[in-house]
C-alpha atoms as a PDB file:
ATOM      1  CA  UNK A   1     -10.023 -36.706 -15.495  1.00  0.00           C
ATOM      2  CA  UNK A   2      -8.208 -34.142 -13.612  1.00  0.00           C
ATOM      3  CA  UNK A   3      -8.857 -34.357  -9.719  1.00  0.00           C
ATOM      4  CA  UNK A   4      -8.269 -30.543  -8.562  1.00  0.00           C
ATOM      5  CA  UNK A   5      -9.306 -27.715 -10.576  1.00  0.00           C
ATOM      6  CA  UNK A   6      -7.853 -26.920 -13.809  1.00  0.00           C
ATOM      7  CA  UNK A   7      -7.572 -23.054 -14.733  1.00  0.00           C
ATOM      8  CA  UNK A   8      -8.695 -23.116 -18.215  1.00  0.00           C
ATOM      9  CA  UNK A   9      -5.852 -20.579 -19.437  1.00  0.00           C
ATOM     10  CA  UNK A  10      -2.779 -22.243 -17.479  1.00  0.00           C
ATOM     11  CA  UNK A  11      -2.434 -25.668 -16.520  1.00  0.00           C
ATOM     12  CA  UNK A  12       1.244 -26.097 -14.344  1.00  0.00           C
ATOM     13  CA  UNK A  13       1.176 -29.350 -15.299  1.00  0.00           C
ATOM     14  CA  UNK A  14       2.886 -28.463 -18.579  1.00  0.00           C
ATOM     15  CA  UNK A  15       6.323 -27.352 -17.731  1.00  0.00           C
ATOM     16  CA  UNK A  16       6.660 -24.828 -20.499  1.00  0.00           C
ATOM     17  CA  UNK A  17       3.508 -22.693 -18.835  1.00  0.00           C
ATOM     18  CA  UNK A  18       4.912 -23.326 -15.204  1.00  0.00           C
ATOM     19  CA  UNK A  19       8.268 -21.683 -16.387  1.00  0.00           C
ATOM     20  CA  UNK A  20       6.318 -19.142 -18.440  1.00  0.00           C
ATOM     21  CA  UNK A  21       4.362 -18.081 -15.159  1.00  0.00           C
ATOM     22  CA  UNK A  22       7.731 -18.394 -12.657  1.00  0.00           C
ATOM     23  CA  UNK A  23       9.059 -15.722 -15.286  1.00  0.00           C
ATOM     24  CA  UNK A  24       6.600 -13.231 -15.486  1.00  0.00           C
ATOM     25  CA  UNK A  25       4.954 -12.957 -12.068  1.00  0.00           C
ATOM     26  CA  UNK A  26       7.980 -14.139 -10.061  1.00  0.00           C
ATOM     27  CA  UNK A  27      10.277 -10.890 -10.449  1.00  0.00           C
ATOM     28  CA  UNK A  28       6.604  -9.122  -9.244  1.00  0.00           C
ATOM     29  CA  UNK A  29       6.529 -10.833  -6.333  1.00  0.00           C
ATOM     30  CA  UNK A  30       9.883 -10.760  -5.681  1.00  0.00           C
ATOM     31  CA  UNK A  31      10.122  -6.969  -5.663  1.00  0.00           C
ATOM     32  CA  UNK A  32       6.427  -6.617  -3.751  1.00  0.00           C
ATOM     33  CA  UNK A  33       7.773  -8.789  -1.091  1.00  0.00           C
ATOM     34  CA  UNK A  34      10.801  -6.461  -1.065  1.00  0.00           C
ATOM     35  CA  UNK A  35       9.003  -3.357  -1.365  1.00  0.00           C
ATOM     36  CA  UNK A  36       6.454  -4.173   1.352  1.00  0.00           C
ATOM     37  CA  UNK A  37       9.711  -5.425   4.014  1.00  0.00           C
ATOM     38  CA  UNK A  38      11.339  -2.037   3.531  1.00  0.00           C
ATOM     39  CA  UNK A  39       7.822   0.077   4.144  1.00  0.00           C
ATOM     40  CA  UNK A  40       6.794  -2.151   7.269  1.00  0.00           C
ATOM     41  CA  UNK A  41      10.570  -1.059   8.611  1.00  0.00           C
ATOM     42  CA  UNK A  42       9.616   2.745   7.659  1.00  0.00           C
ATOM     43  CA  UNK A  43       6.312   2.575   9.189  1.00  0.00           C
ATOM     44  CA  UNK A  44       7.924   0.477  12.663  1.00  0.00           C
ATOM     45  CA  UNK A  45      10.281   3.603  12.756  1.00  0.00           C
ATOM     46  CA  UNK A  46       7.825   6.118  12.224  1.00  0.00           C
ATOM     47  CA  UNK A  47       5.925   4.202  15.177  1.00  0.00           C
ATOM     48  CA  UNK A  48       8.821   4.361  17.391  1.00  0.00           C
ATOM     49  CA  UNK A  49       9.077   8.204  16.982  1.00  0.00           C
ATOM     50  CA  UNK A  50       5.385   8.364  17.051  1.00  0.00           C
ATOM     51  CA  UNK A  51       3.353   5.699  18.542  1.00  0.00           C
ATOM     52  CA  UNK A  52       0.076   4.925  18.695  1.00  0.00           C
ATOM     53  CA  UNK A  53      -2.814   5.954  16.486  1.00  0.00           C
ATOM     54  CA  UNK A  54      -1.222   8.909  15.862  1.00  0.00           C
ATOM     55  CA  UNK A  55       1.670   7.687  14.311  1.00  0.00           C
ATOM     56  CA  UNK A  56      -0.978   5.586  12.334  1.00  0.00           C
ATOM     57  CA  UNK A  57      -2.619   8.429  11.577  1.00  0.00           C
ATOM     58  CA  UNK A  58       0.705   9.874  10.376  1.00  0.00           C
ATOM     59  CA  UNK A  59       1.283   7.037   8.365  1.00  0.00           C
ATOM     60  CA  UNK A  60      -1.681   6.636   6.702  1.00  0.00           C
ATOM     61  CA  UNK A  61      -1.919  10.077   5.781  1.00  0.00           C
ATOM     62  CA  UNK A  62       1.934  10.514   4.278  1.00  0.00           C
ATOM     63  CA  UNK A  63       1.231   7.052   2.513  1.00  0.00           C
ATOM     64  CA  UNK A  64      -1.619   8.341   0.821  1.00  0.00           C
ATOM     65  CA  UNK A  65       0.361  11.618  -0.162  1.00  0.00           C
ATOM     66  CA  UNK A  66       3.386   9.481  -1.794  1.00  0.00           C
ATOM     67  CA  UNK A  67       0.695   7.524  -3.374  1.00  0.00           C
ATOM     68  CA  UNK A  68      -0.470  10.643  -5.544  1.00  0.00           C
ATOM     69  CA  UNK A  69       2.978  11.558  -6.072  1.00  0.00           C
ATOM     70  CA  UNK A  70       3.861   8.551  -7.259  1.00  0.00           C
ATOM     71  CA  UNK A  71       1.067   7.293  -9.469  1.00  0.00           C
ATOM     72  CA  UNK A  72       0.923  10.855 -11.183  1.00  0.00           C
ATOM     73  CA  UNK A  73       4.953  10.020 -11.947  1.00  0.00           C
ATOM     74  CA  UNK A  74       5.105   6.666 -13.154  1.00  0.00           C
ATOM     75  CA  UNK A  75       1.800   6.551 -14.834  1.00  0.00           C
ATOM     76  CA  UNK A  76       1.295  10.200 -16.335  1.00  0.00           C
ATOM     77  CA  UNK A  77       4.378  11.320 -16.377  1.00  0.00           C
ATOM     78  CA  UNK A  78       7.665   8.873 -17.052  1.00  0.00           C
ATOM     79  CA  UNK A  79       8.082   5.939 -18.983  1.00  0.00           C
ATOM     80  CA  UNK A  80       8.786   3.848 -15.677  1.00  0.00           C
ATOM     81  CA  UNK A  81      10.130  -0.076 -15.279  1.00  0.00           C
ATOM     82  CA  UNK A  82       7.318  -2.235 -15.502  1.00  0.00           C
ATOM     83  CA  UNK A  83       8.548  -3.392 -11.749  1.00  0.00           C
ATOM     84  CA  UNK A  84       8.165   0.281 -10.186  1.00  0.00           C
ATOM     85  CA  UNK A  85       4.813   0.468  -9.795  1.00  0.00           C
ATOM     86  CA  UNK A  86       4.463  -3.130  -7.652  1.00  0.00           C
ATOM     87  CA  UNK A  87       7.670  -2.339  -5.883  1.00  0.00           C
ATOM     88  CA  UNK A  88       7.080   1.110  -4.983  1.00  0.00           C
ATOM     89  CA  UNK A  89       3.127   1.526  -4.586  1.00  0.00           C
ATOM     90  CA  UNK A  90       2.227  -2.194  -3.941  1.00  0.00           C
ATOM     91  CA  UNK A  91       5.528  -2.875  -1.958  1.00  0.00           C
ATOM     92  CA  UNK A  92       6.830   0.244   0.059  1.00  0.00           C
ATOM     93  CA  UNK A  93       3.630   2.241   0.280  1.00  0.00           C
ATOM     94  CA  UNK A  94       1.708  -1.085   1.157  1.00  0.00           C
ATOM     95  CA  UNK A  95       3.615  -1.430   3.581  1.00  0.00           C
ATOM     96  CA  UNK A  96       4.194   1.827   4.925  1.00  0.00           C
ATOM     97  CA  UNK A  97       0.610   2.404   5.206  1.00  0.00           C
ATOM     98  CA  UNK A  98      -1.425   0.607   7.461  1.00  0.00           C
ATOM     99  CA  UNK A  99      -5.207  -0.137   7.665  1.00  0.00           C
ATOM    100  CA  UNK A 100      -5.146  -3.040   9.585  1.00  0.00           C
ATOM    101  CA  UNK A 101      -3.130  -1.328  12.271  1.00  0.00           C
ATOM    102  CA  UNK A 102      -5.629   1.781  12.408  1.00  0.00           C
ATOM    103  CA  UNK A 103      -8.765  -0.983  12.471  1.00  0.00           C
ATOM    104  CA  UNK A 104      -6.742  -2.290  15.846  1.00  0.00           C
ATOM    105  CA  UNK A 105      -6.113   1.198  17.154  1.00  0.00           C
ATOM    106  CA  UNK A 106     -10.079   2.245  16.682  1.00  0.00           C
ATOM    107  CA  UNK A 107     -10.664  -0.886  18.308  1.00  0.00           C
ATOM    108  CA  UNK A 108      -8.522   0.184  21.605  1.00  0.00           C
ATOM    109  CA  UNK A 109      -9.810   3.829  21.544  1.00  0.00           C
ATOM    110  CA  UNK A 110     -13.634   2.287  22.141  1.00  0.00           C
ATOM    111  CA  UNK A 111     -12.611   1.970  25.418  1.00  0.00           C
ATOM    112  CA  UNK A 112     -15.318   3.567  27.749  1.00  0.00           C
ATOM    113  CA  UNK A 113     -15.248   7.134  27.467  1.00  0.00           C
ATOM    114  CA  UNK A 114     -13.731   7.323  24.487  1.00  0.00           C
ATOM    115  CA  UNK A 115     -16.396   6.915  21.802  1.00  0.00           C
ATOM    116  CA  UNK A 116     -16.058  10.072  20.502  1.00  0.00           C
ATOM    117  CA  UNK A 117     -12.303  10.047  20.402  1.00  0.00           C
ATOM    118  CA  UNK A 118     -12.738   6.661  18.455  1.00  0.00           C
ATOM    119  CA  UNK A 119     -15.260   7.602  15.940  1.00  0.00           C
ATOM    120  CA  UNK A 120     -13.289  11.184  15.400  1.00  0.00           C
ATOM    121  CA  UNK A 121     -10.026   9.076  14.653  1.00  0.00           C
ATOM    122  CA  UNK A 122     -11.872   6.758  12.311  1.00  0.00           C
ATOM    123  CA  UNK A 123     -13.112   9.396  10.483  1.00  0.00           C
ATOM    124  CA  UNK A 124     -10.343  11.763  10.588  1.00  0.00           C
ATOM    125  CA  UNK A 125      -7.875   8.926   9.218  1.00  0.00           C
ATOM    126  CA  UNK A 126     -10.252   8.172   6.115  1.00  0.00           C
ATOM    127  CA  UNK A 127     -10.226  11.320   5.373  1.00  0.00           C
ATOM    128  CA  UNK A 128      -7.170  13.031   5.801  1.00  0.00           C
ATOM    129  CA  UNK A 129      -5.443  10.134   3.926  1.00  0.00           C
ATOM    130  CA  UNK A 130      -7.772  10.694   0.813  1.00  0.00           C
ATOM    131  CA  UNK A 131      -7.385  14.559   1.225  1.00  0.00           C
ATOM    132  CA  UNK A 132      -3.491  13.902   1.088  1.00  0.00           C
ATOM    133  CA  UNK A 133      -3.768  11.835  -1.734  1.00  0.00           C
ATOM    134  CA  UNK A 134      -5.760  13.811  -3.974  1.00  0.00           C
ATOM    135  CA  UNK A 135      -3.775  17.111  -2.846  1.00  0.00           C
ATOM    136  CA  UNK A 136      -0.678  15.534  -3.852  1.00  0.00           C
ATOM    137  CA  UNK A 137      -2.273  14.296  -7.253  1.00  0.00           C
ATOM    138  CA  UNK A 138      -3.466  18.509  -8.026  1.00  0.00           C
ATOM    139  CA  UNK A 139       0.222  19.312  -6.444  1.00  0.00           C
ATOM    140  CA  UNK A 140       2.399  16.998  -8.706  1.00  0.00           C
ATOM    141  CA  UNK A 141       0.451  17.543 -11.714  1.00  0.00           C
ATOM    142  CA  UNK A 142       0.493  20.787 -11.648  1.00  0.00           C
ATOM    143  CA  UNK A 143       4.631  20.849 -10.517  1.00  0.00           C
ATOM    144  CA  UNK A 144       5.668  18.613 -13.753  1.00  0.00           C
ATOM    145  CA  UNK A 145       3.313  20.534 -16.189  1.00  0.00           C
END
């Protein structure tokens, strides 16, 4: 009787489906952890240039652009490696963007007195970063048709 939880599908107590899993889902992690080093070094430069929230907001919104691009490329468009999609939109533009950093920045504009600043940055990042995205989707479907 097992004493930890055995996931019915894959036990890694067999060697063959250890190795089986090391193959398939390593090279995805590999290139995700790759991916997402080389957008958190984007989005530090873009912060250096531009800091604060609005270099978040910046961010954010730009991600979310190069997100429609790219998902309209790779998944309507070209036949594209099996590792671009984790490497570029998981990776890069996972790291790039930044939620978590925005959450923080909302946080520090609720100073008093600047409630209204806060709540218009909140909102203005949700939706300017969805605009972007679905702008780019129209844009790049209707460049490659």
């Amino acid at each position: 009787m097992p004493t930890e939880p055995v996931d019915p599908d894959i036990d890694l107590h067999v060697p063959a489906q250890r190795r089986e899993l090391a193959r398939t889902h390593g090279g995805v992690l590999a290139v995700i952890a790759l991916g997402g080093g080389l957008g958190g070094l984007a989005r530090y430069g873009v912060g250096l240039l531009v800091p604060g929230p609005w270099g978040t907001l910046l961010v954010n919104v730009v991600g979310g652009a190069l997100i429609g691009v790219l998902m309209v490329l790779i998944t309507e468009r070209w036949r594209a490696h099996p590792l671009a999609r984790p490497f570029l939109g998981v990776g890069v533009l996972g790291g790039f963007t930044t939620f978590s950093t925005h959450t923080d920045d909302f946080r520090r504009l609720l100073a008093p007195g600047g409630v209204p600043v806060a709540f218009g940055y909140l909102v203005l990042t949700l939706v300017a970063a969805v605009a972007a995205t679905a702008l780019a989707v129209a844009v790049t479907r209707r460049a490659v048709a």
